[in-house]
C-alpha atoms as a PDB file:
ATOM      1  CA  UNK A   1     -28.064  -3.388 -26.773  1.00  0.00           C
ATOM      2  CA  UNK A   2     -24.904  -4.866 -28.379  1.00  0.00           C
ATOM      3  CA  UNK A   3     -25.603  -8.431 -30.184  1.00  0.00           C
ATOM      4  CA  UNK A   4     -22.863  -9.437 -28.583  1.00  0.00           C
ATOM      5  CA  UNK A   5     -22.978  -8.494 -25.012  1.00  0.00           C
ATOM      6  CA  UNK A   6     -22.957 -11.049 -22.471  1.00  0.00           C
ATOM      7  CA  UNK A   7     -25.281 -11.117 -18.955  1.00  0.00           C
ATOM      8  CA  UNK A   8     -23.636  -9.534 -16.323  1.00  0.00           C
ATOM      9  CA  UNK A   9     -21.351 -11.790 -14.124  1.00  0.00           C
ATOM     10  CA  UNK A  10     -20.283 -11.861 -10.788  1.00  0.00           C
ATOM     11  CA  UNK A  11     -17.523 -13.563  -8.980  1.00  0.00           C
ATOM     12  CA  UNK A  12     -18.418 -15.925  -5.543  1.00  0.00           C
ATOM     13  CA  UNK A  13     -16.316 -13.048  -4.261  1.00  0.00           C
ATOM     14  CA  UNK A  14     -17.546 -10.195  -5.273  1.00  0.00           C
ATOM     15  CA  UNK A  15     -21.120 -11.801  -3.994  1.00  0.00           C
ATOM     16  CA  UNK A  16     -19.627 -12.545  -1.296  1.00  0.00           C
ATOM     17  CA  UNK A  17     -18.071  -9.435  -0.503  1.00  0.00           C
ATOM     18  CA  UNK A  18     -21.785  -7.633  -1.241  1.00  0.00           C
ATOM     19  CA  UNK A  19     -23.669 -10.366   1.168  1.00  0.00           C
ATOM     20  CA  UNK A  20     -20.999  -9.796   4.082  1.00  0.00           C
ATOM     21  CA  UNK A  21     -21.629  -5.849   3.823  1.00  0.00           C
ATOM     22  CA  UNK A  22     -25.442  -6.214   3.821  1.00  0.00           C
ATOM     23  CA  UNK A  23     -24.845  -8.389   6.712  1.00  0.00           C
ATOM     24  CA  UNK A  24     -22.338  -6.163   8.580  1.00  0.00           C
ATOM     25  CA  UNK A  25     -23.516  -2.641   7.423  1.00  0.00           C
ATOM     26  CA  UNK A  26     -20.259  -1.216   9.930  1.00  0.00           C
ATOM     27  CA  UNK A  27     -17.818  -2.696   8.133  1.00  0.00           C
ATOM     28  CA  UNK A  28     -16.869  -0.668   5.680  1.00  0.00           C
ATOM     29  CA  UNK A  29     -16.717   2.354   8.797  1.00  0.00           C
ATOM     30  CA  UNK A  30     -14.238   0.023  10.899  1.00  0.00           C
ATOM     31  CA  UNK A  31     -12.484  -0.708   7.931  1.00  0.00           C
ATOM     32  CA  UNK A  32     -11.716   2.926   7.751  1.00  0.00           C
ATOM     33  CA  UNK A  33     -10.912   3.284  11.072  1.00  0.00           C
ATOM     34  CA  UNK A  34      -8.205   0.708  10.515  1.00  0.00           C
ATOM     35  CA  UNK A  35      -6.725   2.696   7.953  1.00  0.00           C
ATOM     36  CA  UNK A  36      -6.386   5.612   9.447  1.00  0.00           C
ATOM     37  CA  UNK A  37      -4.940   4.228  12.440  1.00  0.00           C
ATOM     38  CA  UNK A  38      -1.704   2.949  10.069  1.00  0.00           C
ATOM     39  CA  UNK A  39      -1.659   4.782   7.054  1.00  0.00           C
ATOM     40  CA  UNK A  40      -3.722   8.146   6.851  1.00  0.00           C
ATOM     41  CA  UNK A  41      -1.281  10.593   8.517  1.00  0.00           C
ATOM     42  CA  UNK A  42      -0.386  14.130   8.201  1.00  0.00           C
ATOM     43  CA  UNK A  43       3.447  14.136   6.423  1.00  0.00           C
ATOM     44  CA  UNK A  44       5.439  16.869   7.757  1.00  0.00           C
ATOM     45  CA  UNK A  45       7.185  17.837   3.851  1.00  0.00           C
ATOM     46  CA  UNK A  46      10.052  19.657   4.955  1.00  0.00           C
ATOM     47  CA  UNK A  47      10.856  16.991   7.608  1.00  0.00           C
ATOM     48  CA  UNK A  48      10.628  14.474   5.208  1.00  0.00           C
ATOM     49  CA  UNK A  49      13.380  16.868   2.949  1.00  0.00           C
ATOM     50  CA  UNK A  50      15.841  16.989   6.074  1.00  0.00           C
ATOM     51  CA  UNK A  51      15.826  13.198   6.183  1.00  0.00           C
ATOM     52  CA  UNK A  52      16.259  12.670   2.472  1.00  0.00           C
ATOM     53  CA  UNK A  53      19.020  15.258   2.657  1.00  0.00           C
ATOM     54  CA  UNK A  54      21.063  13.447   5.882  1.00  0.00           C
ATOM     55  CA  UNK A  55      20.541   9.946   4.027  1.00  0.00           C
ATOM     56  CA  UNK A  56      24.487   8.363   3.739  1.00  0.00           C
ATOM     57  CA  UNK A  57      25.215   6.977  -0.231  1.00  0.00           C
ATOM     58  CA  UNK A  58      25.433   3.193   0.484  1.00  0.00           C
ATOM     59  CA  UNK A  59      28.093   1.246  -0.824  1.00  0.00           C
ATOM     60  CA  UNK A  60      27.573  -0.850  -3.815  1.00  0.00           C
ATOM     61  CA  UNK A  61      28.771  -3.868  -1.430  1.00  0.00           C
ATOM     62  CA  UNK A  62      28.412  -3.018   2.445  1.00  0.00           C
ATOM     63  CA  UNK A  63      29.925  -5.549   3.947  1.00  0.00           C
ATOM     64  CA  UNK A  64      33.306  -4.631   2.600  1.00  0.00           C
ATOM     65  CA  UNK A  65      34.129  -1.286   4.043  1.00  0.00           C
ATOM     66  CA  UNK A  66      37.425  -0.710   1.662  1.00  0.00           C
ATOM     67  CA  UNK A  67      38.956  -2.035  -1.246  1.00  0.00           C
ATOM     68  CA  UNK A  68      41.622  -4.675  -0.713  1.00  0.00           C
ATOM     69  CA  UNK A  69      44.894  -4.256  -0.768  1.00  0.00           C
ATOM     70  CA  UNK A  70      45.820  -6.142  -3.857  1.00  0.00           C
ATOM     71  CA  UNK A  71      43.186  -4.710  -6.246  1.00  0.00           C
END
């Protein structure tokens, strides 16, 4: 053991966090249903690659189409 090593701390969150999940053991599963709901999908790659490819450059400045006249 190091002479210098300090007991182990916890945040009022983390204990928190650790008293809500023995409390609501389903939470971490419905948490994970969440997710996947919004952000776990199947990416089509070569979809993604068409839409990539058909993207338009933007302007540096879109709201003026063309230069003016007098520059």
């Amino acid at each position: 053991m190091s002479l210098f090593r300090r007991p182990d701390y916890e945040s009022e969150t983390t204990q928190f966090l650790k008293q809500l999940k023995q409390q609501k053991p389903a939470l971490e599963e419905q948490q994970r249903a969440g997710r996947a709901l919004l952000w776990d999908k199947k990416v089509d790659r070569r979809l993604w690659r068409e839409y990539r490819a058909a993207a338009v450059p933007q302007k540096p400045y879109v709201y003026q189409t063309e230069p003016s006249p007098e520059h």
